[in-house]
Protein backbone atom coordinates (compact mmCIF):
# COMPACT_ATOMS: atom_id res chain seq x y z
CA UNK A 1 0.00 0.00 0.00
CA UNK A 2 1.22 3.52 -0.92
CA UNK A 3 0.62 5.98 1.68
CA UNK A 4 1.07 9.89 1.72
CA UNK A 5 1.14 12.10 5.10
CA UNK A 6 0.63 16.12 4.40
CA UNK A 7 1.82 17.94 6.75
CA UNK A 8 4.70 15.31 7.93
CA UNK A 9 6.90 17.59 9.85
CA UNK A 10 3.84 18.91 12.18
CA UNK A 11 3.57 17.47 15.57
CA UNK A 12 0.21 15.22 14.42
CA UNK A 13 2.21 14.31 10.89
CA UNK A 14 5.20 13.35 13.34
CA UNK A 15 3.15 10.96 15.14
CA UNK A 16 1.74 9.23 12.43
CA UNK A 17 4.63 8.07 11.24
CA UNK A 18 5.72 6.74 14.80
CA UNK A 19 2.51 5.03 14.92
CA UNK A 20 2.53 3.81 11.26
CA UNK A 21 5.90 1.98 12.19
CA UNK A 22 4.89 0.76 15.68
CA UNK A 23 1.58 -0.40 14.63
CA UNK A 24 3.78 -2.33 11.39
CA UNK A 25 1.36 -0.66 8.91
CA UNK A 26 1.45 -2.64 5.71
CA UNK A 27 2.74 -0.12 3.23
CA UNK A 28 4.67 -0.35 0.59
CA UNK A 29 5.65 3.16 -0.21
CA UNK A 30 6.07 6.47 1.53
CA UNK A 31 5.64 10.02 0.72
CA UNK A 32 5.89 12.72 3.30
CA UNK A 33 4.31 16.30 2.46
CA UNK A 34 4.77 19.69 3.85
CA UNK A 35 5.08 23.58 3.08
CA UNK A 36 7.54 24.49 0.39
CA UNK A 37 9.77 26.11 4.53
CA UNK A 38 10.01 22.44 5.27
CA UNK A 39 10.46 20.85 1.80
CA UNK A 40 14.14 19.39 1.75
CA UNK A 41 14.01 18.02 5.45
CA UNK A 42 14.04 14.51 6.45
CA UNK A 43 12.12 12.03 8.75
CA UNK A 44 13.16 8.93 9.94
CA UNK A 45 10.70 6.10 9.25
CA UNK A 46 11.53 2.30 9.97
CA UNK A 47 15.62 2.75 10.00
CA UNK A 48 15.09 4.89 6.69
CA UNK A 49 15.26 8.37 6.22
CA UNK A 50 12.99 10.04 3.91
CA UNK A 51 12.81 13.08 1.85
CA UNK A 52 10.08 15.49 2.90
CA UNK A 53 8.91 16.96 -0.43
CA UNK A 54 6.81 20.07 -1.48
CA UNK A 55 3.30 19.58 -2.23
CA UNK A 56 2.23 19.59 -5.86
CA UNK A 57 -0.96 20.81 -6.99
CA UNK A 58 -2.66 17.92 -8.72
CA UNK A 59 -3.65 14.00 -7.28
CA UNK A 60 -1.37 12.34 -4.88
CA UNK A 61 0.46 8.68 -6.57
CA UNK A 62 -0.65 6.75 -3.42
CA UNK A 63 -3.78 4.74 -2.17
CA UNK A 64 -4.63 6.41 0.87
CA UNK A 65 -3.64 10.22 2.30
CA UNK A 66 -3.20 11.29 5.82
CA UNK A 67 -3.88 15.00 5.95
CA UNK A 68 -2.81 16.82 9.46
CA UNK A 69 -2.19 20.31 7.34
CA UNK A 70 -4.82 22.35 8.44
CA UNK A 71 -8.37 23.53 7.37
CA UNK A 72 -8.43 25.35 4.97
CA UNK A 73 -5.34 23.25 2.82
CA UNK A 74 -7.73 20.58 3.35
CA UNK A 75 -10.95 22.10 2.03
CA UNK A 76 -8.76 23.46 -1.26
CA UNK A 77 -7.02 20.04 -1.99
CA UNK A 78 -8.80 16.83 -0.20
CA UNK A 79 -11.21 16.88 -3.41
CA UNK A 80 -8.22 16.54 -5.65
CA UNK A 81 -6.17 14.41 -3.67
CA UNK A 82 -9.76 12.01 -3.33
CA UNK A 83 -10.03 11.73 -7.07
CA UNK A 84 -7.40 8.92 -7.23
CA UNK A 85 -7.05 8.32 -3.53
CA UNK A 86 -8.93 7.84 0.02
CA UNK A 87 -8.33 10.74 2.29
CA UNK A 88 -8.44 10.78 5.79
CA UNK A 89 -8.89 14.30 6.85
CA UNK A 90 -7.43 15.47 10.16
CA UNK A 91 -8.54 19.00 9.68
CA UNK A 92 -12.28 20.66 10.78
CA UNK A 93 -12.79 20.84 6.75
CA UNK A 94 -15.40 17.99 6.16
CA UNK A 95 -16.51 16.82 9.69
CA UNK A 96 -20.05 18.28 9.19
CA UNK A 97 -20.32 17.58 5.96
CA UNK A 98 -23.75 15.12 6.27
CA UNK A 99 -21.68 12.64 2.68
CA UNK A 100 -18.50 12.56 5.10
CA UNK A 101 -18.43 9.63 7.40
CA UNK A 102 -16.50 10.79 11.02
CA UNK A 103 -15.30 8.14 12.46
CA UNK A 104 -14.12 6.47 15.82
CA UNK A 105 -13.25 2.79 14.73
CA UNK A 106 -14.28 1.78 18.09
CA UNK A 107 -17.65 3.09 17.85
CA UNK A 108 -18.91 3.24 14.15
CA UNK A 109 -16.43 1.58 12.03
CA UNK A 110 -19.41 0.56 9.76
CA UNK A 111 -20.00 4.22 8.56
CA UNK A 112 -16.68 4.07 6.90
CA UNK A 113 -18.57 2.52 4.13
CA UNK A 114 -20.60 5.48 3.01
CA UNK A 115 -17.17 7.06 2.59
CA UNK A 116 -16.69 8.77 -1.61
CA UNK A 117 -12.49 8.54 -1.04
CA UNK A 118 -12.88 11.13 1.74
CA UNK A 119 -13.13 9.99 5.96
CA UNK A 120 -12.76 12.38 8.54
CA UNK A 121 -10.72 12.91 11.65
CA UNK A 122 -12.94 14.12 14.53
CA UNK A 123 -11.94 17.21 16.91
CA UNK A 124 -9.44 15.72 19.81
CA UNK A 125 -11.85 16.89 22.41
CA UNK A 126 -14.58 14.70 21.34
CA UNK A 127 -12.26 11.02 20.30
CA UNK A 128 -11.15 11.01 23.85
CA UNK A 129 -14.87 11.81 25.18
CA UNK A 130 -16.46 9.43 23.25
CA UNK A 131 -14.09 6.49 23.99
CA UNK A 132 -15.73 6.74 27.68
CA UNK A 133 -19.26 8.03 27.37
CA UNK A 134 -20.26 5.84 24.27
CA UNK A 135 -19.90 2.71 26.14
CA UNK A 136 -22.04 4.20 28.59
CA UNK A 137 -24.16 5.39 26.76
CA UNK A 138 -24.66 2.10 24.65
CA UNK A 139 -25.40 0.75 27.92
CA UNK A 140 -27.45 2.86 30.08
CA UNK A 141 -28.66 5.82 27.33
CA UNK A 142 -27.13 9.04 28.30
CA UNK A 143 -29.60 11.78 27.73
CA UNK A 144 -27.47 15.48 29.18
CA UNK A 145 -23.61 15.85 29.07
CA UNK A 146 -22.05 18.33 30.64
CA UNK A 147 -18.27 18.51 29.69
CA UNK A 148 -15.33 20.53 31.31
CA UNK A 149 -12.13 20.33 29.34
CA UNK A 150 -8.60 20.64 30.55
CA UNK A 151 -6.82 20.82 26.82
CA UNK A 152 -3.24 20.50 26.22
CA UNK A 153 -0.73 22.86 24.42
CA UNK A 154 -0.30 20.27 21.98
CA UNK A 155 -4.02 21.08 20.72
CA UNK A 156 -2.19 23.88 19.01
CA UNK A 157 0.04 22.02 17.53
CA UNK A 158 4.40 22.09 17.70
CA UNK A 159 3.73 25.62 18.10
CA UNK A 160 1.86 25.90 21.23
CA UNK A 161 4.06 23.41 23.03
CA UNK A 162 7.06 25.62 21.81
CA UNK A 163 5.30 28.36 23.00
CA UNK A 164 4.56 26.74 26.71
CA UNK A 165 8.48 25.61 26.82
CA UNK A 166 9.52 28.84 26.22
CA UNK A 167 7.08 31.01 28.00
CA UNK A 168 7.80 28.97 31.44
CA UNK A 169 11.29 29.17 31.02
CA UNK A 170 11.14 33.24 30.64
CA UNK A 171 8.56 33.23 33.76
CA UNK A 172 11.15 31.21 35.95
CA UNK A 173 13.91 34.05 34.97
CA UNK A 174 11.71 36.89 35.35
CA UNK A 175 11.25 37.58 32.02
CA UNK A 176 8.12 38.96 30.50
CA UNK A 177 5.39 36.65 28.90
CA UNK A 178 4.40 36.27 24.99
CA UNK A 179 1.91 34.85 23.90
CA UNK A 180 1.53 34.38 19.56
CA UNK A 181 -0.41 30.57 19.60
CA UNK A 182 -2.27 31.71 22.76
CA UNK A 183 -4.94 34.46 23.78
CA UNK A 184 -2.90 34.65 27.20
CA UNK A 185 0.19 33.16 28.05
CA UNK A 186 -0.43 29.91 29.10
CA UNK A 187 2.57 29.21 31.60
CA UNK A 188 1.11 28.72 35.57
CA UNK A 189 -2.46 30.13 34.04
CA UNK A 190 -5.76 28.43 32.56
CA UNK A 191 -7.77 30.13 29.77
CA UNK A 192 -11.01 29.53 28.92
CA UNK A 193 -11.07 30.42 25.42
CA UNK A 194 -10.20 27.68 23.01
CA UNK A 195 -11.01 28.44 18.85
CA UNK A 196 -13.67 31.31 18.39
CA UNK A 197 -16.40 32.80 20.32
CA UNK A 198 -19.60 32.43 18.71
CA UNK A 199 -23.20 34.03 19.31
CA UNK A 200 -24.49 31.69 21.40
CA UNK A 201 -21.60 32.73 23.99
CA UNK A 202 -19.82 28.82 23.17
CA UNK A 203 -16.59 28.92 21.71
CA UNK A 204 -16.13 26.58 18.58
CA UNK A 205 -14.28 23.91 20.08
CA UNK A 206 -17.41 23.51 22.73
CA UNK A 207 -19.64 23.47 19.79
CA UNK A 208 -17.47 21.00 17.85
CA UNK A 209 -17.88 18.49 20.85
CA UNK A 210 -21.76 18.39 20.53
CA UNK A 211 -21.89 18.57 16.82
CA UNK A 212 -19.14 15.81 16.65
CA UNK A 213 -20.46 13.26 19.41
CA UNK A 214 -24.11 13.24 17.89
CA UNK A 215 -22.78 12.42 14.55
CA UNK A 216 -20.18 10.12 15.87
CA UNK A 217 -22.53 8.29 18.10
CA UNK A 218 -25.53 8.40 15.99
CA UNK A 219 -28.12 10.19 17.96
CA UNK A 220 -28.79 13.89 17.91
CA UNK A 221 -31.04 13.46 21.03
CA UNK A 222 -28.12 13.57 23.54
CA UNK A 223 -27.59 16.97 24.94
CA UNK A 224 -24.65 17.80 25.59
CA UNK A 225 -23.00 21.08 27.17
CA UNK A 226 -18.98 21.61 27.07
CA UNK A 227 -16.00 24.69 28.56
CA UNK A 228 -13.24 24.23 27.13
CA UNK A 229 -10.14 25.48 29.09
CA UNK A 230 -6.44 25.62 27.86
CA UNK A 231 -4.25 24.07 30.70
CA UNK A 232 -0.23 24.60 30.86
CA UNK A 233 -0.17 20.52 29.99
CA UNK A 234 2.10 19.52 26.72
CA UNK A 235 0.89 16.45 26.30
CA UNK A 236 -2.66 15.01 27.13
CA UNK A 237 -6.54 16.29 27.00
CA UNK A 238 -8.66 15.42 29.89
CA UNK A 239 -12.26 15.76 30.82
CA UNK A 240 -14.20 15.96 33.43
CA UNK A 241 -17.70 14.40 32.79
CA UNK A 242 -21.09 14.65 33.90
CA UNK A 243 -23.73 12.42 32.29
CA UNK A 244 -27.45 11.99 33.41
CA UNK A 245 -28.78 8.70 32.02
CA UNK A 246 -32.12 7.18 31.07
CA UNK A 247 -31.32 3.60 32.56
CA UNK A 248 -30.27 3.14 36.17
CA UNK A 249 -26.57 3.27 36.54
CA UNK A 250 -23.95 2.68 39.51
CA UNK A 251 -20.43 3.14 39.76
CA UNK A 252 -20.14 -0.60 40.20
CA UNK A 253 -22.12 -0.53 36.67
CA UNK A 254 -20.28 1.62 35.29
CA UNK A 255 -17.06 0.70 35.91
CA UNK A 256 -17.59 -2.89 34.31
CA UNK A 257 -18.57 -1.59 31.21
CA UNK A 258 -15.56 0.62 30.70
CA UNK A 259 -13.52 -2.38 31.89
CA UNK A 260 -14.68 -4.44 28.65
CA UNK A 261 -14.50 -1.15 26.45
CA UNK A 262 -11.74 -1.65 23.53
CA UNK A 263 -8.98 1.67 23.96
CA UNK A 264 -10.01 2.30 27.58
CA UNK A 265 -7.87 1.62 30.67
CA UNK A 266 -9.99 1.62 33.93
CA UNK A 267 -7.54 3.30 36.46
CA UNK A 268 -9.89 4.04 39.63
CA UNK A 269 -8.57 3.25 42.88
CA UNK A 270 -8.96 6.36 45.08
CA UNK A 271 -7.87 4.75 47.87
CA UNK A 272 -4.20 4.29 46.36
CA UNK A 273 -4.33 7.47 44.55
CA UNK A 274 -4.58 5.85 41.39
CA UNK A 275 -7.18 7.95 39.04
CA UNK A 276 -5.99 9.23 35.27
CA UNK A 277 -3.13 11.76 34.80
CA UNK A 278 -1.71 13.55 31.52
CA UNK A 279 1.74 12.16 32.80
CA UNK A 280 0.95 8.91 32.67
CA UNK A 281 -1.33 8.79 29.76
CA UNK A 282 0.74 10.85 27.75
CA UNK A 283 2.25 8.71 24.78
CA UNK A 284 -0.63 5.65 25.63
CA UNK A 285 -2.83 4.80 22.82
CA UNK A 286 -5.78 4.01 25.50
CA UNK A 287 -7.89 6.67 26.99
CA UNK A 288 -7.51 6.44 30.86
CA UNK A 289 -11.06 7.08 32.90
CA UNK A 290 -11.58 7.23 36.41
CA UNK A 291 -13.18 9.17 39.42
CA UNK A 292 -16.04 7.50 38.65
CA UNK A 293 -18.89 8.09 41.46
CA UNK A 294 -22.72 8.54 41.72
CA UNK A 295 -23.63 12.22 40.31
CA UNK A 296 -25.47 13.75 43.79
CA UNK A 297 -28.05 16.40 41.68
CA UNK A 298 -29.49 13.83 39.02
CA UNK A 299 -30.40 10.74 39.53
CA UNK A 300 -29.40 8.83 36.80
CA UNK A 301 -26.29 10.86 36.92
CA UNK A 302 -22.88 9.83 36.60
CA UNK A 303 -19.44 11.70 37.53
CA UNK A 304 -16.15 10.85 36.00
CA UNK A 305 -12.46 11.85 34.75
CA UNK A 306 -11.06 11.35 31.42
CA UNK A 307 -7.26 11.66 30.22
CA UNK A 308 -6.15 10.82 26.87
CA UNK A 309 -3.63 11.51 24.38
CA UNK A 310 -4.15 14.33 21.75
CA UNK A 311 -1.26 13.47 19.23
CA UNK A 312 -2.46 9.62 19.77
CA UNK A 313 -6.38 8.90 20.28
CA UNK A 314 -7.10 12.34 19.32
CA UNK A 315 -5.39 12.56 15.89
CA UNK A 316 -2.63 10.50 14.82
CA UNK A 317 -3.36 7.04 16.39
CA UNK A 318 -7.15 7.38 15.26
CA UNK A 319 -6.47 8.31 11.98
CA UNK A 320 -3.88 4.82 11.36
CA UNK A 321 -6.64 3.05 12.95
CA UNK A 322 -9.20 4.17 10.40
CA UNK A 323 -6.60 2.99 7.54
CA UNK A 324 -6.28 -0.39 9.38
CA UNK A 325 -10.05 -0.32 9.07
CA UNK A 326 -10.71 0.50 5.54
CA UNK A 327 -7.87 -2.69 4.96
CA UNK A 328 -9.90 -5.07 6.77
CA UNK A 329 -13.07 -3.88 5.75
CA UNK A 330 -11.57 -4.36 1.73
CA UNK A 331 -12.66 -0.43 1.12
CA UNK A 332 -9.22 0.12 0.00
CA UNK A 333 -7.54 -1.05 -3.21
CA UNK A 334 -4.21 -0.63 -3.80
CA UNK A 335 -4.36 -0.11 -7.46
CA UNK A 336 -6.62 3.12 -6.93
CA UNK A 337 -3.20 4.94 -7.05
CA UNK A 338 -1.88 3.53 -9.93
């Protein structure tokens, strides 16, 4: 299989390569994409370097294209690229599009088969939300969400990492805060602003995570509420989660459903101060839930934490998995490319 990543030297297009090569991806060839700034670089890929290369105008020569290059790239080229090969979007560009299946393998794989040679990536936010509240929701019908965020640097890509590396180091010598990928400067503060305000008072990113999970999920009757809050994290998006349900539901309940739930490590133990951290579930493909207790205002209600990877679960990882699924589903031919 011939496979293309756009926007290779980003932090997302860094991580799909890692995960192409620890996941053993069958491919066959590799092209790497970026700006013409970047063109000439190289990226190691199984004990091989390769040639980053500008990005033409016309069709890629591969079977399937990773795109982690923005929005609005996306939205100018993912139509030509998808004339000769299947594109899975990273990008905002397509996800509401109603002929664009968005896809968490773990929770509709099937829809991958409405796909017309374009798939999309959902937002960060919502992969690692979903991968706890779908199983629940499968189970015991969850009918109000309410979702606070705690959101990485790395949701702004190598830029806002840079930018939190940087900014703490000029805080611990006294030095006066930037802040260019940022509203605020992020070092020792929280902001509550992630993406743009709109009318309703929500920014985008909260809007993305109800738009996203009813699509993902299937049912536009779930109401869902989110804040979304920039943390001085690099690594690592977590959640904390109310849910009111239609069905009964305990802890006990609870907890043995997300024990059986594929990409999801139970870690609540309380006791042993064992509940999910960004250190620890930084650089994990599972999503790490925990603090999970009876909600004391609804009754149906359900409390708990979520902490997963953005560059994994939330982009790169999901993304690979969605190629493993189009392979084993036989939606992808090699000689679409050719």
């Amino acid at each position: 299989m011939k496979i293309a990543i756009v926007g290779a030297t980003g932090a997302v297009g860094q991580e799909l390569l890692r995960v192409l090569e620890q996941r053993h991806f069958p491919l066959s060839e590799l092209r790497l994409y970026a700006s013409a700034r970047s063109a000439g670089k190289t990226l190691s890929f199984r004990n091989t370097e390769y040639l980053v290369e500008a990005l033409p105008e016309g069709p890629l020569p591969v079977d399937i294209v990773l795109a982690s290059a923005g929005g609005s790239l996306s939205k100018q080229y993912a139509p030509i690229w998808a004339k000769k090969s299947i594109v899975i979007d990273n990008s905002s560009a397509f996800r509401y599009e109603p002929w664009v299946p968005l896809i968490v393998p773990e929770i509709n794989a099937q829809a991958i088969r409405g796909h017309q040679n374009l798939i999309a990536n959902p937002n960060c936010t919502t992969a690692i939300l979903l991968m706890a509240l779908y199983p629940l929701h499968r189970a015991f019908k969850a009918k109000r969400v309410i979702v606070s965020t705690y959101q990485s640097s790395s949701g702004a890509g190598a830029s806002g990492m840079q930018e939190l590396l940087e900014g703490t180091r000029d805080f611990l010598a006294g030095k006066p805060l930037q802040s260019r990928t940022f509203a605020h400067p992020l070092p020792f503060n929280v902001i509550p602003h992630i993406d743009a305000f709109q009318d309703n008072g929500y920014t985008k990113e909260e809007m993305k995570v109800l738009w996203e999970s009813q699509k993902i999920m299937g049912d536009d009757t779930v109401k869902l509420s989110c804040t979304a809050v920039r943390v001085p994290t690099l690594r690592v998006h977590s959640e904390a989660v109310t849910a009111e349900f239609e069905r009964p539901i305990t802890p006990e309940a609870a907890r043995e459903v997300l024990r059986q739930a594929p990409g999801v490590d139970l870690v609540d133990d309380p006791a042993n101060l064992q509940y999910p951290l960004p250190l620890r579930a930084s650089g994990k493909y599972n999503v790490e839930v925990g603090r999970i207790r009876k909600n004391l205002v609804f009754e149906n209600g359900l409390d708990f934490f979520v902490a997963g990877d953005q560059l994994l679960k939330g982009a790169a990882l999901n993304a690979v998995q969605i190629a493993e699924t189009l392979v084993e589903m036989g939606e992808i031919h090699p000689a679409v490319a050719s």
